[in-house]
N, C-alpha and C. Protein backbone atom coordinates (compact mmCIF):
# COMPACT_ATOMS: atom_id res chain seq x y z
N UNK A 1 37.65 67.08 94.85
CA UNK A 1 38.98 66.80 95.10
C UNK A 1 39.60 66.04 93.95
N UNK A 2 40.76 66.66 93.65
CA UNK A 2 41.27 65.80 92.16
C UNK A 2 42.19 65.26 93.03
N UNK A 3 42.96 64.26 92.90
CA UNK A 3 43.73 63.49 93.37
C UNK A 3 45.09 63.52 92.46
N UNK A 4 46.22 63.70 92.70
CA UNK A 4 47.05 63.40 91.77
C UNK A 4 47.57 62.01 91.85
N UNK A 5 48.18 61.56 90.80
CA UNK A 5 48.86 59.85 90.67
C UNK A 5 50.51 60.26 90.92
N UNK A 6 50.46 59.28 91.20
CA UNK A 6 51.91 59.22 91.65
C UNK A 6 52.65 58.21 90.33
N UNK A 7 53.76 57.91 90.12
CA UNK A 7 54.56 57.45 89.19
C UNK A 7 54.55 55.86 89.20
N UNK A 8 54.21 55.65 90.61
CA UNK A 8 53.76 54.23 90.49
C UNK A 8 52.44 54.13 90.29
N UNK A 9 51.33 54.86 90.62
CA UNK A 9 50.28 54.34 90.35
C UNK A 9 49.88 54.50 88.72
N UNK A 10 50.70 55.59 87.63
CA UNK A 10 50.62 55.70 86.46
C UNK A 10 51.12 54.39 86.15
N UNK A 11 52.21 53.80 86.02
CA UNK A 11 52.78 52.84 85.84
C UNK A 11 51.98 51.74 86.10
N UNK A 12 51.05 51.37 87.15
CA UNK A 12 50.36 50.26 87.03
C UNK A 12 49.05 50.87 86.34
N UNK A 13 48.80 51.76 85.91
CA UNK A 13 47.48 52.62 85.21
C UNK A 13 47.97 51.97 83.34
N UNK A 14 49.34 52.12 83.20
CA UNK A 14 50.08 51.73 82.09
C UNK A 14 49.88 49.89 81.83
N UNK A 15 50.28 49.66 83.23
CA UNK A 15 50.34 48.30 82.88
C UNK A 15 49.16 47.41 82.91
N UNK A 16 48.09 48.12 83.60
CA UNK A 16 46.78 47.67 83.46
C UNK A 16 45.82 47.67 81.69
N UNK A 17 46.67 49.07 81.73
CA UNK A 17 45.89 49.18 80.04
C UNK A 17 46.40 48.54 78.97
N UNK A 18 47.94 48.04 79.91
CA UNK A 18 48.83 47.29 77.96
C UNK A 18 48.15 45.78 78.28
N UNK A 19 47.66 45.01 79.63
CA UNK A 19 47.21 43.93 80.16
C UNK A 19 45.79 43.81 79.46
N UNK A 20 45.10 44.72 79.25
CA UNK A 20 43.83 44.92 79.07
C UNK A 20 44.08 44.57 77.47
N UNK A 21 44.80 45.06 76.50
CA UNK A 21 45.10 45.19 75.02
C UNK A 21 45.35 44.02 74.57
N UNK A 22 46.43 43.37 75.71
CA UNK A 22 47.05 41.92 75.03
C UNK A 22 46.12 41.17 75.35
N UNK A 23 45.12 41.10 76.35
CA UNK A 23 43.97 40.04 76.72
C UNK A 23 42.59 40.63 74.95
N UNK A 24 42.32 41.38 74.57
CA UNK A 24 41.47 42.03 74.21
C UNK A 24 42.08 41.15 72.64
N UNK A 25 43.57 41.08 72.22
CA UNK A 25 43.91 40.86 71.18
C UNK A 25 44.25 39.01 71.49
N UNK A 26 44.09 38.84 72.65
CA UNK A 26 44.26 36.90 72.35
C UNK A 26 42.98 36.47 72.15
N UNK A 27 41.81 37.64 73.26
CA UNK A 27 40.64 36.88 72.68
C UNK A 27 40.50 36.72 71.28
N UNK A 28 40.96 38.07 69.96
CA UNK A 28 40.39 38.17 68.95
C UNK A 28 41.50 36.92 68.42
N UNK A 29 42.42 36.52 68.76
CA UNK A 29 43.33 35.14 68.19
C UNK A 29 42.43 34.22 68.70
N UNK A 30 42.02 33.56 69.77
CA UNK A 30 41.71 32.86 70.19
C UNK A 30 39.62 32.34 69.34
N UNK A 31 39.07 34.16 69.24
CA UNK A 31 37.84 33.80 68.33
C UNK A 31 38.33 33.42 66.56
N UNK A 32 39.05 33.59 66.11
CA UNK A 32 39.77 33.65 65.06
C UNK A 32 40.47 31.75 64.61
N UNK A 33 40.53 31.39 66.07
CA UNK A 33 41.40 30.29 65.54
C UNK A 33 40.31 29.57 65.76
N UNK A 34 39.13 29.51 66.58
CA UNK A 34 37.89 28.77 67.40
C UNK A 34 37.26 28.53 65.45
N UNK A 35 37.05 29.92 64.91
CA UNK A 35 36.58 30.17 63.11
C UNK A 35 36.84 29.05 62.28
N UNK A 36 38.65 29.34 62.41
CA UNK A 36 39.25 28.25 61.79
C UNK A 36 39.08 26.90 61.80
N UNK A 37 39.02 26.48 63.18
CA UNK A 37 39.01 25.03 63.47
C UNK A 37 37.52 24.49 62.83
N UNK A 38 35.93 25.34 63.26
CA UNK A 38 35.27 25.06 62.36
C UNK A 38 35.37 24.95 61.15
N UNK A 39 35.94 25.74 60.24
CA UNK A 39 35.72 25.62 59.44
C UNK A 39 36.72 24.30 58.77
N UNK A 40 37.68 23.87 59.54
CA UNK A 40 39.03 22.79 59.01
C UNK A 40 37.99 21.64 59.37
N UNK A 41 36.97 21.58 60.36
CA UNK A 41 36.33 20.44 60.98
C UNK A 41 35.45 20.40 59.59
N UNK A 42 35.06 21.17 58.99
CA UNK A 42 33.57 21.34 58.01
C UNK A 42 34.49 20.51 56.76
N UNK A 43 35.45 20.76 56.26
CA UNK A 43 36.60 20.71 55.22
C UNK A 43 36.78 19.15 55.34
N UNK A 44 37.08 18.75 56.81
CA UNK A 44 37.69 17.32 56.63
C UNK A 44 36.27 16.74 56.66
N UNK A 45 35.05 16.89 56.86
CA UNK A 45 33.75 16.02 56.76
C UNK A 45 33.53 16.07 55.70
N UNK A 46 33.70 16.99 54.73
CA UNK A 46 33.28 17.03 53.59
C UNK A 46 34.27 16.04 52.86
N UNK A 47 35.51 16.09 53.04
CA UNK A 47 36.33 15.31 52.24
C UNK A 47 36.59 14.08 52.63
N UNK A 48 35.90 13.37 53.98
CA UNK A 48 35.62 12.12 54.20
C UNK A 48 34.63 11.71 53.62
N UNK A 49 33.57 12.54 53.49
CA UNK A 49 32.21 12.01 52.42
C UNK A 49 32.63 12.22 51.05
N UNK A 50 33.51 12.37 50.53
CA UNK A 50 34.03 12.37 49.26
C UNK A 50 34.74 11.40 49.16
N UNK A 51 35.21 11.21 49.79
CA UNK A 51 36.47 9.72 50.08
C UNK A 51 35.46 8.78 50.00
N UNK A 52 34.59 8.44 50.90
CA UNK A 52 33.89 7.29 51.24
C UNK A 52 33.48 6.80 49.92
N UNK A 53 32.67 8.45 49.14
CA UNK A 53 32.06 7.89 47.97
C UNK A 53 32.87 7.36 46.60
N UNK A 54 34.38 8.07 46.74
CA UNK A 54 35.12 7.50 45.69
C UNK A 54 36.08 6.07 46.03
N UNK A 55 35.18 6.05 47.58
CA UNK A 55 36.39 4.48 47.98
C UNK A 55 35.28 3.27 47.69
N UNK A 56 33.76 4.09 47.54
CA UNK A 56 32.75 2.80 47.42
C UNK A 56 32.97 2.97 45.78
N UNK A 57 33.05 3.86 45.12
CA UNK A 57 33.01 3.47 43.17
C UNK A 57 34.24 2.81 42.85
N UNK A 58 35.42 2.86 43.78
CA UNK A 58 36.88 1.80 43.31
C UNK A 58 36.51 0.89 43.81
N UNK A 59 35.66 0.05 44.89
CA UNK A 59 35.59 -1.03 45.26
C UNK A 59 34.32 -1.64 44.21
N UNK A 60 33.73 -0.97 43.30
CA UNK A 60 32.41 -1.42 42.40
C UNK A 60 33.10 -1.68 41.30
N UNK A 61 34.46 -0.99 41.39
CA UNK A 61 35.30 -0.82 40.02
C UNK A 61 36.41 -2.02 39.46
N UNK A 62 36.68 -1.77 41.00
CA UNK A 62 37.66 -3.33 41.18
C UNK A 62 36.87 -4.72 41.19
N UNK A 63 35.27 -5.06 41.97
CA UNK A 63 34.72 -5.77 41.80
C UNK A 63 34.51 -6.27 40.16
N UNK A 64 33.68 -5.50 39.34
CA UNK A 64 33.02 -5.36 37.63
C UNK A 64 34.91 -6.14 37.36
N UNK A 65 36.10 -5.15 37.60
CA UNK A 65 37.11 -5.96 36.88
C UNK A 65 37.47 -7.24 37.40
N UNK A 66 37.52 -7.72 38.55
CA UNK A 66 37.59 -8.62 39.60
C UNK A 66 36.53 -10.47 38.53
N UNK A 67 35.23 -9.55 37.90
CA UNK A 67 34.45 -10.47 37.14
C UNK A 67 34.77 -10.36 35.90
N UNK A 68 35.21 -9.22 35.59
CA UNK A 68 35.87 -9.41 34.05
C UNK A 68 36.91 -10.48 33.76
N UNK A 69 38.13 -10.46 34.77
CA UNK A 69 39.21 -11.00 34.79
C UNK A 69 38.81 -13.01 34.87
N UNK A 70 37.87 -13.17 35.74
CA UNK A 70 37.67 -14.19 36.00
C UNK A 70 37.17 -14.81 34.95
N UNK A 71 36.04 -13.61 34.08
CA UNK A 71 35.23 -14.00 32.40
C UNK A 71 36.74 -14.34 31.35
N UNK A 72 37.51 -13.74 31.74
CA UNK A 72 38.95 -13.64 30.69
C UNK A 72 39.78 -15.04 30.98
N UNK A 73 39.81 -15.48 32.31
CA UNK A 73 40.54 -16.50 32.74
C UNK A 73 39.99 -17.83 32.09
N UNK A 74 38.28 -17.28 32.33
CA UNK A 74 37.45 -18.87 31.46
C UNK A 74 38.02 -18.55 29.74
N UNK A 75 37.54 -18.01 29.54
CA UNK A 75 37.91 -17.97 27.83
C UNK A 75 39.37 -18.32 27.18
N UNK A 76 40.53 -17.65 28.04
CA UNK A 76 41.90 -18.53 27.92
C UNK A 76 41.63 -20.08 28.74
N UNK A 77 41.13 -20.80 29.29
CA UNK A 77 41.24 -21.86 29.70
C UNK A 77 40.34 -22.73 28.30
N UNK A 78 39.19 -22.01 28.04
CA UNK A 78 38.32 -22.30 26.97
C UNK A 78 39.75 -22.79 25.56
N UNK A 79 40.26 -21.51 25.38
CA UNK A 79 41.04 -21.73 24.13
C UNK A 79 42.00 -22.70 24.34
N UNK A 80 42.61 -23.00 25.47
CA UNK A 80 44.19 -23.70 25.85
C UNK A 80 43.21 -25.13 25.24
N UNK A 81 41.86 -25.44 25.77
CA UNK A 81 41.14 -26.67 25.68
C UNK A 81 40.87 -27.08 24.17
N UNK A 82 40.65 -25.68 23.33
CA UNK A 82 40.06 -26.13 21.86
C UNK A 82 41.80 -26.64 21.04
N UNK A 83 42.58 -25.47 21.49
CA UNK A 83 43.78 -25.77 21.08
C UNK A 83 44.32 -27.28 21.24
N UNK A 84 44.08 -27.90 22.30
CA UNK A 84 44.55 -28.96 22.94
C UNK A 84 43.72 -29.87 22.01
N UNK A 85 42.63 -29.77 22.31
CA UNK A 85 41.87 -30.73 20.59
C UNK A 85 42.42 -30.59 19.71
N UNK A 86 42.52 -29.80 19.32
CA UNK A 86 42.51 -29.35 17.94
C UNK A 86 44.17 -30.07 17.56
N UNK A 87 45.11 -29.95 18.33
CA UNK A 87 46.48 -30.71 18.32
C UNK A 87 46.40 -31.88 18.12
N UNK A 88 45.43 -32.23 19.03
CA UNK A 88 44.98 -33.86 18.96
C UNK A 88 44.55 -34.31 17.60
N UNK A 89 43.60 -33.78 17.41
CA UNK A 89 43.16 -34.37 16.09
C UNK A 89 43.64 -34.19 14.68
N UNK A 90 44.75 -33.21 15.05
CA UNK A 90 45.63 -32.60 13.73
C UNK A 90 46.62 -34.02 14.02
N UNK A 91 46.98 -34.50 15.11
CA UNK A 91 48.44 -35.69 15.87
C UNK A 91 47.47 -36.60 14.94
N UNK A 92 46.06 -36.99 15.02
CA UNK A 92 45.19 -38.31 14.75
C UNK A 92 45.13 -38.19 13.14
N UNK A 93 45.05 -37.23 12.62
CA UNK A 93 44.54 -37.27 11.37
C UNK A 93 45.73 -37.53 10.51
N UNK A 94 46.96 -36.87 10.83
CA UNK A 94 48.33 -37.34 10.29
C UNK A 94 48.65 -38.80 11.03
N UNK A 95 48.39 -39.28 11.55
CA UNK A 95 48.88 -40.70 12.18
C UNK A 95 48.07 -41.58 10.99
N UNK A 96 46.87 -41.42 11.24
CA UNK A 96 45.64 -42.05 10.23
C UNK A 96 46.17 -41.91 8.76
N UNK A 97 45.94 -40.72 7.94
CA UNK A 97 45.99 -40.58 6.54
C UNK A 97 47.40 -40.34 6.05
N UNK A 98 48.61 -40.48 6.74
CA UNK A 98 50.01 -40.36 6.61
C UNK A 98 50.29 -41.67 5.67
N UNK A 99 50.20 -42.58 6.26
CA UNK A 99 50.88 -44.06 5.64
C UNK A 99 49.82 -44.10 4.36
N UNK A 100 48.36 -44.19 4.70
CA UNK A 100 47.89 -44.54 3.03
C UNK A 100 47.92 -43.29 2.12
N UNK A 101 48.14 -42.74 2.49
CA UNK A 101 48.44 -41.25 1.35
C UNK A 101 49.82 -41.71 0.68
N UNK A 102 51.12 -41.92 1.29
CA UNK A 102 52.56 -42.40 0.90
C UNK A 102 52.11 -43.40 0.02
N UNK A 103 50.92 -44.85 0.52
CA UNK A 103 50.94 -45.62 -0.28
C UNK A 103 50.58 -45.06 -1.39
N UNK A 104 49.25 -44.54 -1.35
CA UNK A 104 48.75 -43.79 -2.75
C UNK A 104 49.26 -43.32 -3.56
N UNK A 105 50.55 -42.47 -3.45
CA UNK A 105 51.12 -41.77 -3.82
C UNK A 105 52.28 -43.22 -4.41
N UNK A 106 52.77 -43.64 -3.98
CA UNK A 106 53.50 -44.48 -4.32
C UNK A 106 53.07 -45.27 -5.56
N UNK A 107 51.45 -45.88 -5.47
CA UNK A 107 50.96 -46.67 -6.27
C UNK A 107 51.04 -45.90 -7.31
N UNK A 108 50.45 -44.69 -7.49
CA UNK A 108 50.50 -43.61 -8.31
C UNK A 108 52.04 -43.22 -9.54
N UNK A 109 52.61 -43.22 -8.59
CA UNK A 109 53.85 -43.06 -9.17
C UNK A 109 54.17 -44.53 -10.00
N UNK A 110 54.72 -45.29 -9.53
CA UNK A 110 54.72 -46.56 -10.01
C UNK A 110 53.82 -47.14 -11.16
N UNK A 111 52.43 -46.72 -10.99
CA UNK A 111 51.78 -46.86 -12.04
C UNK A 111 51.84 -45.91 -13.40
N UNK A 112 52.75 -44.74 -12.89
CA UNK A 112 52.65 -43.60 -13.96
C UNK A 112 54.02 -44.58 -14.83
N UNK A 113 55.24 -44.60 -13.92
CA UNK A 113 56.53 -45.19 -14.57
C UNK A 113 56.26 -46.90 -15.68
N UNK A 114 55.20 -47.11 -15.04
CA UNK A 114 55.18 -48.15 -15.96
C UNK A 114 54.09 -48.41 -17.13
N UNK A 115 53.05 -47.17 -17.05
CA UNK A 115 52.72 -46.73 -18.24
C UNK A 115 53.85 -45.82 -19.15
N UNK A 116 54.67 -45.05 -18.81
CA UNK A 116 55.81 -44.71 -19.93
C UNK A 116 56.25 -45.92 -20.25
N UNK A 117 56.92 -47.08 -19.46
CA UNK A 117 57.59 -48.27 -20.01
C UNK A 117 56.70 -49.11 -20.67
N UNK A 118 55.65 -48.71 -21.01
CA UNK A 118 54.62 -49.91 -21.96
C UNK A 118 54.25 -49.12 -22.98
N UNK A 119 54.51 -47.81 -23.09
CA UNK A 119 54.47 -46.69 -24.21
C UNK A 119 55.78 -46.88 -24.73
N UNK A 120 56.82 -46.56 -24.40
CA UNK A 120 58.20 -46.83 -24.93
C UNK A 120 58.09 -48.33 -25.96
N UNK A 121 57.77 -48.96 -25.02
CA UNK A 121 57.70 -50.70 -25.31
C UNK A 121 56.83 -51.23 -26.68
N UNK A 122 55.83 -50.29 -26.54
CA UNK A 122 54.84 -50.63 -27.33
C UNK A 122 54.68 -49.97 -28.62
């Protein structure tokens, strides 16, 4: 016995098979995006272990300069200190040899002017 279909039962024969297509094509979206997400999950682990390792060599990086800076801070405090002597004893040594140098110089002179006046004289 063949049975014939009637126009409604084609119609849900239709709508069963376009139901069947769109389920058949979300699974293949749905295995497709499941792909993706692994693979975006694989992507961001990898680039957190890349991070980590370039956030531990800037913190080794900043440390090494962190001791440089501090080696740099002694050595300008070093110089401000030699400088600061060194002012000092440049202030001491002109305080000290200022007045008998003038005298010297004075005696000097004086003694030159009055050897011409005993050459003239004489």
């Amino acid at each position: 016995m063949i049975a014939t279909i009637t126009a409604s039962g084609a119609v849900a024969i239709g709508v069963a098979a376009m139901s069947t297509v769109v389920v058949a094509v979300l699974v293949g979206a749905a295995v497709s995006l499941r792909r993706s997400a692994l693979e975006l999950q694989a992507l961001a682990d990898e680039l957190a272990d890349h991070a980590s390792l370039v956030l531990g060599d800037a913190e080794d990086t900043i440390a090494r300069a962190r001791g440089e800076l501090q080696r740099v801070d002694d050595l300008v405090g070093s110089a401000e200190a030699i400088t600061e002597t060194v002012g000092s004893a440049s202030r001491l040594a002109h305080a000290a040899l200022a007045t008998p140098l003038i005298k010297v110089m004075a005696i000097g002179a004086g003694t030159a002017r009055a050897g011409k006046r005993m050459r003239k004289a004489g």
